[in-house]
C-alpha atoms as a PDB file:
ATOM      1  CA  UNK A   1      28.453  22.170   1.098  1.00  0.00           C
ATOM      2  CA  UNK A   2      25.212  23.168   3.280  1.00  0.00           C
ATOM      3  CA  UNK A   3      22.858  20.269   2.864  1.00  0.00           C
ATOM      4  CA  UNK A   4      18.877  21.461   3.776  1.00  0.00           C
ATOM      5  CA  UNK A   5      16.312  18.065   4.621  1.00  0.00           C
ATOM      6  CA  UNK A   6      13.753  17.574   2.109  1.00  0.00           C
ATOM      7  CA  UNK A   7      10.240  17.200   2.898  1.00  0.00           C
ATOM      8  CA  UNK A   8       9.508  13.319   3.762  1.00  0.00           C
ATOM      9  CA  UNK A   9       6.822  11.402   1.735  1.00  0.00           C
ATOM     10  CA  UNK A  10       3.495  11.226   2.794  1.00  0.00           C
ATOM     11  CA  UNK A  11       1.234   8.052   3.510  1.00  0.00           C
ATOM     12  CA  UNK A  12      -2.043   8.055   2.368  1.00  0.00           C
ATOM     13  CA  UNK A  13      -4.373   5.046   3.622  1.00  0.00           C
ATOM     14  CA  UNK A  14      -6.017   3.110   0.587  1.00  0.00           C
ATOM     15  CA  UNK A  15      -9.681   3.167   1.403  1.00  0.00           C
ATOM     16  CA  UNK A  16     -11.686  -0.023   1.736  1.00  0.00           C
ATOM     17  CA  UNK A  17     -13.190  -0.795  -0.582  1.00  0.00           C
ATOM     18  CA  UNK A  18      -9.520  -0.365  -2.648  1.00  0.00           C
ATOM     19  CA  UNK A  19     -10.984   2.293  -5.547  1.00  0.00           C
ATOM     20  CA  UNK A  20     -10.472   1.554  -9.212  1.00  0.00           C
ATOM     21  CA  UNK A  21      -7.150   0.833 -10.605  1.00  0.00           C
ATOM     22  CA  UNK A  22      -7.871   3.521 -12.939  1.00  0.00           C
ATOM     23  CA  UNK A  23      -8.272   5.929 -10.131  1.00  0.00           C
ATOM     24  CA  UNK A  24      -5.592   8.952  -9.760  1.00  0.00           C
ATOM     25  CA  UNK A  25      -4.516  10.591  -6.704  1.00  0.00           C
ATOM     26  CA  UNK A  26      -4.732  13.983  -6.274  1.00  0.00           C
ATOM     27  CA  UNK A  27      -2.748  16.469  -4.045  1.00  0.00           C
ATOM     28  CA  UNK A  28      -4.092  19.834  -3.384  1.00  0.00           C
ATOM     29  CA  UNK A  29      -1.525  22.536  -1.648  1.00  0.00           C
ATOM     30  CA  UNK A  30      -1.287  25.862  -0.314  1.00  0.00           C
ATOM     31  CA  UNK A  31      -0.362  28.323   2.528  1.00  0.00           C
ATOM     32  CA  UNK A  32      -1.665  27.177   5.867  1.00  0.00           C
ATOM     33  CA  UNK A  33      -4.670  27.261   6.521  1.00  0.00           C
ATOM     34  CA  UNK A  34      -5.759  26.624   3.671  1.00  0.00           C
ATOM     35  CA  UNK A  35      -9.311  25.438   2.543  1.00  0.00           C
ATOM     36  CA  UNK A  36      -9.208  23.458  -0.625  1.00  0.00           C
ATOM     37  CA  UNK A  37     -11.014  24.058  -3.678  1.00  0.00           C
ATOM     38  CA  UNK A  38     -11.601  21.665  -6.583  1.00  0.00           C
ATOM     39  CA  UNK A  39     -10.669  24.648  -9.444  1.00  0.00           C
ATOM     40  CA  UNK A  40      -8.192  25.708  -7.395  1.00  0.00           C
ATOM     41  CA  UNK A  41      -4.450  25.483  -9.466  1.00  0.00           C
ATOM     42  CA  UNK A  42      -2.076  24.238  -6.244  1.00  0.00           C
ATOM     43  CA  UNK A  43      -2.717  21.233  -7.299  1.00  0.00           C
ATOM     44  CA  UNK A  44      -0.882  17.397  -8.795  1.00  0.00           C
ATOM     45  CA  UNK A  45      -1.997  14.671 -10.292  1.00  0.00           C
ATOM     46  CA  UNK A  46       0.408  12.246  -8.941  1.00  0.00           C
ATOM     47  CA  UNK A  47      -1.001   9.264 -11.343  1.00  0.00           C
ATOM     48  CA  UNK A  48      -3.522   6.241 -11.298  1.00  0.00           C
ATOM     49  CA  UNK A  49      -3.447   4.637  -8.120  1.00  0.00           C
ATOM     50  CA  UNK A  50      -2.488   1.009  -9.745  1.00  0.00           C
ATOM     51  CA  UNK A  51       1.202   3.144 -10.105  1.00  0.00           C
ATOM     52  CA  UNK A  52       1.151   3.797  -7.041  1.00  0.00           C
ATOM     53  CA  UNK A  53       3.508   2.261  -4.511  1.00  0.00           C
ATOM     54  CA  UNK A  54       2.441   0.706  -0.879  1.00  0.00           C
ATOM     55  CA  UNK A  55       3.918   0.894   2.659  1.00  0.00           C
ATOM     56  CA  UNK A  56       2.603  -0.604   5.625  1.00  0.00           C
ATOM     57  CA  UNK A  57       2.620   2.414   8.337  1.00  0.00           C
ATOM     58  CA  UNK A  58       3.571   1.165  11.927  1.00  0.00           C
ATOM     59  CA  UNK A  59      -0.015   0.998  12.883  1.00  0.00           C
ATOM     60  CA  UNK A  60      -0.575  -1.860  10.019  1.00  0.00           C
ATOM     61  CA  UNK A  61      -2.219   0.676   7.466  1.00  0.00           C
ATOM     62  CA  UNK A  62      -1.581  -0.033   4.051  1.00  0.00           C
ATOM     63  CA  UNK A  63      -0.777   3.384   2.327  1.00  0.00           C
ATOM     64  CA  UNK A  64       0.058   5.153  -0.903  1.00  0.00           C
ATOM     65  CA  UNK A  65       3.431   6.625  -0.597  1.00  0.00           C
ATOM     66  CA  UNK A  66       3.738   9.822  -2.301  1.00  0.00           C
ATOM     67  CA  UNK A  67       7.055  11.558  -3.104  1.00  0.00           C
ATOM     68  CA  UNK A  68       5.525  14.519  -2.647  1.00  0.00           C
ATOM     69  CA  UNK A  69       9.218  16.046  -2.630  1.00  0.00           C
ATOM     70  CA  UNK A  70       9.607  15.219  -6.020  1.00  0.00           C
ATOM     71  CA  UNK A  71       6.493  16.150  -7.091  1.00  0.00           C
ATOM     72  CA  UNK A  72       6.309  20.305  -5.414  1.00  0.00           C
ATOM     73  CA  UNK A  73       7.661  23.344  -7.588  1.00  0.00           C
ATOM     74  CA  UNK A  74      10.490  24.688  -6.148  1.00  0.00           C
ATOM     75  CA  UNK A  75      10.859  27.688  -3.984  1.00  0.00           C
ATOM     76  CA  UNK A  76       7.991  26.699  -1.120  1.00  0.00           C
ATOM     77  CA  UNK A  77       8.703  28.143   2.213  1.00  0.00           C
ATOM     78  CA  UNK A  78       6.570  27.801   4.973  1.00  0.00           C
ATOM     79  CA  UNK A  79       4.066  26.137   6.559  1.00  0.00           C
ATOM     80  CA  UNK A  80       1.539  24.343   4.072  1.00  0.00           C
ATOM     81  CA  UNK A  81      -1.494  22.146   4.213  1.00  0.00           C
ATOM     82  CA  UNK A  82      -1.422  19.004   2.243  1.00  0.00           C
ATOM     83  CA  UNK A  83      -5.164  17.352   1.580  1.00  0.00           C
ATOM     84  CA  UNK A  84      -5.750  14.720  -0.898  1.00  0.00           C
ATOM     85  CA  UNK A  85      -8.553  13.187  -3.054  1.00  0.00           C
ATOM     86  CA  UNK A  86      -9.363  10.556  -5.644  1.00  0.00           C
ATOM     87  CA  UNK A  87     -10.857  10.960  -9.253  1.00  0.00           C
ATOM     88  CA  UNK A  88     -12.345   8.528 -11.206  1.00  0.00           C
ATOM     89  CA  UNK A  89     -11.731   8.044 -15.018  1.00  0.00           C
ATOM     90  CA  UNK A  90     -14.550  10.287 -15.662  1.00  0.00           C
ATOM     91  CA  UNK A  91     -12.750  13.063 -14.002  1.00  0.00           C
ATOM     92  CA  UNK A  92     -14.658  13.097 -10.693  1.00  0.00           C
ATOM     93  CA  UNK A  93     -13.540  13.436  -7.421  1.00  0.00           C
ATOM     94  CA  UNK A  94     -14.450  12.634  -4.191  1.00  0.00           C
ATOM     95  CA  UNK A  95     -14.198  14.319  -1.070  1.00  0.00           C
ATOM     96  CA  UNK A  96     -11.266  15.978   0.826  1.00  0.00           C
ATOM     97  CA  UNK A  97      -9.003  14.127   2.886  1.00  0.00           C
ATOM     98  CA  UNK A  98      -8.509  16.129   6.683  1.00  0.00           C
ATOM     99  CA  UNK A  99      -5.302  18.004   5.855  1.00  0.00           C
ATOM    100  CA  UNK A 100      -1.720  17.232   6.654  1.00  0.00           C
ATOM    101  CA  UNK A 101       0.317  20.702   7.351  1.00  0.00           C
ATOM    102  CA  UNK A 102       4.481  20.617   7.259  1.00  0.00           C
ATOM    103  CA  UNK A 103       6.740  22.924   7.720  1.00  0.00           C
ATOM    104  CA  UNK A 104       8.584  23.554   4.437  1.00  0.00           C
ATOM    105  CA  UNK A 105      12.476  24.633   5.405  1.00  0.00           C
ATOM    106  CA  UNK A 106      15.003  26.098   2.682  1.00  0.00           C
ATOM    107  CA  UNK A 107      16.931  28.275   4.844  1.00  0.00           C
ATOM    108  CA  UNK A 108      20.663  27.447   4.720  1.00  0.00           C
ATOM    109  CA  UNK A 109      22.097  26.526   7.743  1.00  0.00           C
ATOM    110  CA  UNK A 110      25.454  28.535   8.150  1.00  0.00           C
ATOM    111  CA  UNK A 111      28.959  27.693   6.703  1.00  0.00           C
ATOM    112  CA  UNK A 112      31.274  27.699   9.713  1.00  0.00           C
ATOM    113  CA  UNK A 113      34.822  29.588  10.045  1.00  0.00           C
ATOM    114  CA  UNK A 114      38.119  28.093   9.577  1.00  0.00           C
ATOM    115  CA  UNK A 115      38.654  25.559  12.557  1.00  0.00           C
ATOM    116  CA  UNK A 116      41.454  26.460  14.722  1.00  0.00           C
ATOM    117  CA  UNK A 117      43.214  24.532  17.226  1.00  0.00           C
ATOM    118  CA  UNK A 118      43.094  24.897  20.767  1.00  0.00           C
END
């Protein structure tokens, strides 16, 4: 069975001040480069931020970790730009995050032949 690596969550450092519990993170996406628009429909609401969980990155930054695996439709290939933002309960959002850009690999790797002995 061919096995392909899935795309590894993303850290996202919780501003300071920490923003409302309430708050939801949002993930915009699309084909790099991409420039992000606020009506544009490449976009998840991954949930209120006090849902979220935490990691400590190796630099000692608390972050939201996103499964952003989980979270993509599938049948992405390529290389695409990540940015994220926060919206408040009333539904607005604050600025763009500088964008994160992976390369998004489905391609198979080969099935090899029958072994043979040498």
């Amino acid at each position: 069975m061919s096995k392909i690596a899935s795309l590894k969550d993303f850290g996202i450092p919780v501003p300071s001040p920490a923003p409302a519990s309430t708050d939801h993170l949002i993930v915009y996406y699309g084909a790099s480069p991409m420039t992000p628009s606020y009506s544009q429909a490449a976009r998840i609401d991954v949930g209120a931020v006090s849902g979220l969980s935490t990691k400590t990155d190796s630099a000692g930054v608390l972050c939201y970790d996103d499964p952003i695996s989980q979270e993509l439709p599938t049948g992405l290939s390529g290389s695409y730009d990540f940015v994220f933002t926060l919206m408040d309960a009333s539904g607005n959002e604050g600025d763009f995050s500088p964008p994160i850009t992976v390369t998004i690999d489905t391609t198979v790797p080969p099935t090899l032949g029958q072994p043979v002995q040498l």
